[in-house]
N, C-alpha and C. Protein backbone atom coordinates (compact mmCIF):
# COMPACT_ATOMS: atom_id res chain seq x y z
N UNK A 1 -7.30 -26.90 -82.94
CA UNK A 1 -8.16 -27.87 -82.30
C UNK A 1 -8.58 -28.95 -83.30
N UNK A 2 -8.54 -28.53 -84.87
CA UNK A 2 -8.94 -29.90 -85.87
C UNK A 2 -8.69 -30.31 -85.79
N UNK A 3 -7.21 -29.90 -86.18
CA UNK A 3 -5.73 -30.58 -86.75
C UNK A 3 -5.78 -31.66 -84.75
N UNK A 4 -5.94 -31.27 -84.13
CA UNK A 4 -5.71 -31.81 -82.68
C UNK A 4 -7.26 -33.16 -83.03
N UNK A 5 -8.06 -33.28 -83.18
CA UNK A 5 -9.19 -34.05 -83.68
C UNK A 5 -8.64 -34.77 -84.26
N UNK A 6 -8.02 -34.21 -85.54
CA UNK A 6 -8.05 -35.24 -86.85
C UNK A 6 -6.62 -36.19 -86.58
N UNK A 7 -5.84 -35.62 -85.71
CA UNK A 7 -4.73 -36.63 -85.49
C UNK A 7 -4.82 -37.79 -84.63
N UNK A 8 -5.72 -37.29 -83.48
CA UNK A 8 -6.24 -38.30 -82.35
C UNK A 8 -6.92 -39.67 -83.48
N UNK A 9 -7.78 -38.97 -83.93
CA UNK A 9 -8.57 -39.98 -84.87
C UNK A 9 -7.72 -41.19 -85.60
N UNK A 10 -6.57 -40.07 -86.56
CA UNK A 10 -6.03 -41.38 -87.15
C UNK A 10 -4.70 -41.99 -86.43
N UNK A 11 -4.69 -41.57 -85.17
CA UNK A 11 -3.63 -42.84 -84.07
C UNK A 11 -4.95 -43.54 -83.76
N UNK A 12 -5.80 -43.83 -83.88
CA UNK A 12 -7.13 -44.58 -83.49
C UNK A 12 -7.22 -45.78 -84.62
N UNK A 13 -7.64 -45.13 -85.57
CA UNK A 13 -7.43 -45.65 -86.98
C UNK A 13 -6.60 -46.42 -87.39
N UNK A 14 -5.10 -46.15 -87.39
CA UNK A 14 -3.54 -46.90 -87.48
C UNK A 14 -3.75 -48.01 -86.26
N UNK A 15 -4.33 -47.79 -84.79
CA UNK A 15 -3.88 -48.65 -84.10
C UNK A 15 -5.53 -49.67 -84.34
N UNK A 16 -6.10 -49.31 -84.82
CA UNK A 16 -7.75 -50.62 -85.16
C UNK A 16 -6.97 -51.46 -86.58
N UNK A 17 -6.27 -50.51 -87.49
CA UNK A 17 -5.92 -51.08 -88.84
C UNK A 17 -4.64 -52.34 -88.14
N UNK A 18 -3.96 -51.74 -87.51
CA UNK A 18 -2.96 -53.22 -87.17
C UNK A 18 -3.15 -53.90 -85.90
N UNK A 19 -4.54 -53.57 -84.99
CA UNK A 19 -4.74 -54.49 -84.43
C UNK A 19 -5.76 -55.42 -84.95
N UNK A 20 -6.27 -55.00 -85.87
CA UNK A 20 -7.29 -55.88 -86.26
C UNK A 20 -7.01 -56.70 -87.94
N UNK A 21 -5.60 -56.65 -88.50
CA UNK A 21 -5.16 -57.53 -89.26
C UNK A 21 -5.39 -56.84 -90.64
N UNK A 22 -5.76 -55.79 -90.62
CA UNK A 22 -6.31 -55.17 -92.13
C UNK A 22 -4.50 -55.01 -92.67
N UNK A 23 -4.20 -54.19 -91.85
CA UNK A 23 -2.84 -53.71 -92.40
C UNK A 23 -1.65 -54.03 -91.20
N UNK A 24 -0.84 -54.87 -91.80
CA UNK A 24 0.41 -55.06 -90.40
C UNK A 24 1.70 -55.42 -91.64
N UNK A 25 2.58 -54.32 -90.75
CA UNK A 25 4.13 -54.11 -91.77
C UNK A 25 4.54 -55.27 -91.46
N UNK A 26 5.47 -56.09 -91.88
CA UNK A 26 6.51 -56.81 -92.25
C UNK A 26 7.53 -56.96 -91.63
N UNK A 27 8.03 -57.48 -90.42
CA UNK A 27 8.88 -57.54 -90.07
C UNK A 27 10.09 -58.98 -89.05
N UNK A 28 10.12 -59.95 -90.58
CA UNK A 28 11.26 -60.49 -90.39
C UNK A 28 12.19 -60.55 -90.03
N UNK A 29 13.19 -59.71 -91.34
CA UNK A 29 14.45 -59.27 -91.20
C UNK A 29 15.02 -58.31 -90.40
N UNK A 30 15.99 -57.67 -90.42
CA UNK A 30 16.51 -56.58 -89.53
C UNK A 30 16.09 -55.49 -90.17
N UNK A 31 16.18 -55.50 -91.49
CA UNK A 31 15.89 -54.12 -92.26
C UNK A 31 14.45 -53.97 -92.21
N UNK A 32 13.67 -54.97 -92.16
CA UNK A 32 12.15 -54.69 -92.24
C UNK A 32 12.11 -54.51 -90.68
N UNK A 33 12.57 -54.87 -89.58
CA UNK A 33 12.37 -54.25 -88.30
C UNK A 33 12.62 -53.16 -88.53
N UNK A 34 13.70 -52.59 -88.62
CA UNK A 34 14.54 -51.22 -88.52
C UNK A 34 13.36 -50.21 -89.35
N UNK A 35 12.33 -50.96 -90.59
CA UNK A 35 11.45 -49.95 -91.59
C UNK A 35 10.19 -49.85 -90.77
N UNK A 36 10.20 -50.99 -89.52
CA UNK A 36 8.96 -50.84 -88.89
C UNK A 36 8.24 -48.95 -88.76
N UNK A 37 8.20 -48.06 -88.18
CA UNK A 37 8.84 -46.78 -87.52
C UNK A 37 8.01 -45.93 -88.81
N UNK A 38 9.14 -45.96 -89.39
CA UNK A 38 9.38 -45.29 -90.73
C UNK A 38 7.17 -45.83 -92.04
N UNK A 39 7.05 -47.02 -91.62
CA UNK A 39 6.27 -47.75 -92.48
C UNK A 39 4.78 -47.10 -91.61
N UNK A 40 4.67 -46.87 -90.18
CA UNK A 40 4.02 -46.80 -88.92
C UNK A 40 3.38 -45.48 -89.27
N UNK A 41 4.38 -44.77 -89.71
CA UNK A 41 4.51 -43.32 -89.32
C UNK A 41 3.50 -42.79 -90.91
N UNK A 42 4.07 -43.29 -91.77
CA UNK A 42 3.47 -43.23 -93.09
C UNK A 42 1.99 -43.95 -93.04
N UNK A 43 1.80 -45.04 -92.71
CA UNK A 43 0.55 -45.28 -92.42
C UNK A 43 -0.36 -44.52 -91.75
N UNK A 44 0.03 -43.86 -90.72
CA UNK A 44 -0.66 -42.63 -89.75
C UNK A 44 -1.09 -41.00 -90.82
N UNK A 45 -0.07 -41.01 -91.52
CA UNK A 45 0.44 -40.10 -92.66
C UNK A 45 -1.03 -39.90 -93.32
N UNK A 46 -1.38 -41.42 -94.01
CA UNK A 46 -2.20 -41.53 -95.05
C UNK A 46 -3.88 -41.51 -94.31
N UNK A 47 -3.63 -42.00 -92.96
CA UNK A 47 -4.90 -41.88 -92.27
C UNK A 47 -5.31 -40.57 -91.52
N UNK A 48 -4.63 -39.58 -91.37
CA UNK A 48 -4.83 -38.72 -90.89
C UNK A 48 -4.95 -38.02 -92.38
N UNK A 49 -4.58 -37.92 -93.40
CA UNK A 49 -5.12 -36.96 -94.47
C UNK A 49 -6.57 -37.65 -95.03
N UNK A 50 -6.87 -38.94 -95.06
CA UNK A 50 -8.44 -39.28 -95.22
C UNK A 50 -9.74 -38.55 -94.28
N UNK A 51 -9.04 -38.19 -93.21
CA UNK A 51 -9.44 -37.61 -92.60
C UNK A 51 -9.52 -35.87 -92.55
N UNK A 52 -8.63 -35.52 -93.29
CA UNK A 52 -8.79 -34.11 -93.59
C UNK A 52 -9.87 -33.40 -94.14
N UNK A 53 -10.96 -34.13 -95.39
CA UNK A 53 -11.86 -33.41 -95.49
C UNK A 53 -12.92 -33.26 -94.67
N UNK A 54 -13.14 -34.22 -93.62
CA UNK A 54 -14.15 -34.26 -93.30
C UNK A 54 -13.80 -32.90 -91.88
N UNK A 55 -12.81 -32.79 -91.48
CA UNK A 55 -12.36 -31.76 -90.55
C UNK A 55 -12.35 -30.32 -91.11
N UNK A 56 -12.28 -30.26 -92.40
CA UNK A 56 -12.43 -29.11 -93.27
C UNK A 56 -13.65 -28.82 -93.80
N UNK A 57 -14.43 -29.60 -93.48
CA UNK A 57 -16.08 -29.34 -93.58
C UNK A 57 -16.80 -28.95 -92.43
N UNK A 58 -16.09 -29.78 -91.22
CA UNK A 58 -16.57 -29.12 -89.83
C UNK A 58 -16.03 -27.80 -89.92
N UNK A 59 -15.62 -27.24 -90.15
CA UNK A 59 -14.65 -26.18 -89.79
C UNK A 59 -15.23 -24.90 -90.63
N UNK A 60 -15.71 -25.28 -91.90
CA UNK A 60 -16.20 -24.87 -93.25
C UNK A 60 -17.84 -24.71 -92.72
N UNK A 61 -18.37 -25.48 -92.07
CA UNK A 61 -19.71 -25.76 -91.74
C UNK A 61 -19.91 -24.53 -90.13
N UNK A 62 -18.51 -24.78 -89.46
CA UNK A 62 -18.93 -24.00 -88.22
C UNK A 62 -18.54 -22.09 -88.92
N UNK A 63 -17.66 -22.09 -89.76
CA UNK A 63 -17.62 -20.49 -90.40
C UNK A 63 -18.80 -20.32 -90.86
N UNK A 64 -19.56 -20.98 -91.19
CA UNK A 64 -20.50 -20.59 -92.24
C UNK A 64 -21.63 -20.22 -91.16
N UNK A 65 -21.91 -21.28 -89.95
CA UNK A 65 -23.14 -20.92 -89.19
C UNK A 65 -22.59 -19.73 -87.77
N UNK A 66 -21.24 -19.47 -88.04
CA UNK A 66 -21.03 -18.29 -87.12
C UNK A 66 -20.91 -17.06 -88.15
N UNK A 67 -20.82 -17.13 -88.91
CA UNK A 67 -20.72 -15.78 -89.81
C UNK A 67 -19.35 -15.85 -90.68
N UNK A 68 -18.93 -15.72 -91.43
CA UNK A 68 -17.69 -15.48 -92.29
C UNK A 68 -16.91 -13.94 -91.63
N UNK A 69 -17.99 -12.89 -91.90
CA UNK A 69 -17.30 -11.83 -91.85
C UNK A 69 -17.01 -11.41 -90.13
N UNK A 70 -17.01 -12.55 -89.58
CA UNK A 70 -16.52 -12.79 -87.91
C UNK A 70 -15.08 -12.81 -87.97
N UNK A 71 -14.75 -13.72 -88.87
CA UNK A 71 -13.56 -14.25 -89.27
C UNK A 71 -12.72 -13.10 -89.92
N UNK A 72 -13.36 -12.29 -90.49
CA UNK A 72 -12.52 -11.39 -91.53
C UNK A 72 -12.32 -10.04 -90.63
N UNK A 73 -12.98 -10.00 -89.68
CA UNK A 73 -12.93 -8.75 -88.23
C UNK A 73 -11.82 -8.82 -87.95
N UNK A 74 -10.77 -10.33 -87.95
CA UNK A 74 -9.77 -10.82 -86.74
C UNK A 74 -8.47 -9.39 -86.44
């Protein structure tokens, strides 16, 4: 369910970063079309791991106020 959070977030993120001019790939040529994809995907890459700690603190924060040794029962 994080990992399901933290990805929604950064297709949110990727699509505010190149609709709003911060970050937009390059694409002239054929080869910079063709890298569009590839450049998209990596951008999503880097925004969804900025986002990793803070999903690992929710997660870290909800073990801690349900019990640890809940977890270690499984």
């Amino acid at each position: 369910m994080m990992a399901l959070i933290c990805a929604v977030l950064a297709v949110i993120v990727t699509a505010d970063d190149w609709r709003s001019g911060r970050w937009r790939p390059t694409h002239q040529t054929g080869l910079q079309k063709a890298l569009v994809i590839p450049k998209l995907w990596l951008r999503w890459q880097l925004n969804y791991l900025k986002g990793t700690p803070v999903i690992l603190a929710i997660s870290v924060y909800y073990a801690w106020a349900t019990g640890f040794s809940v977890f270690w029962d499984v």
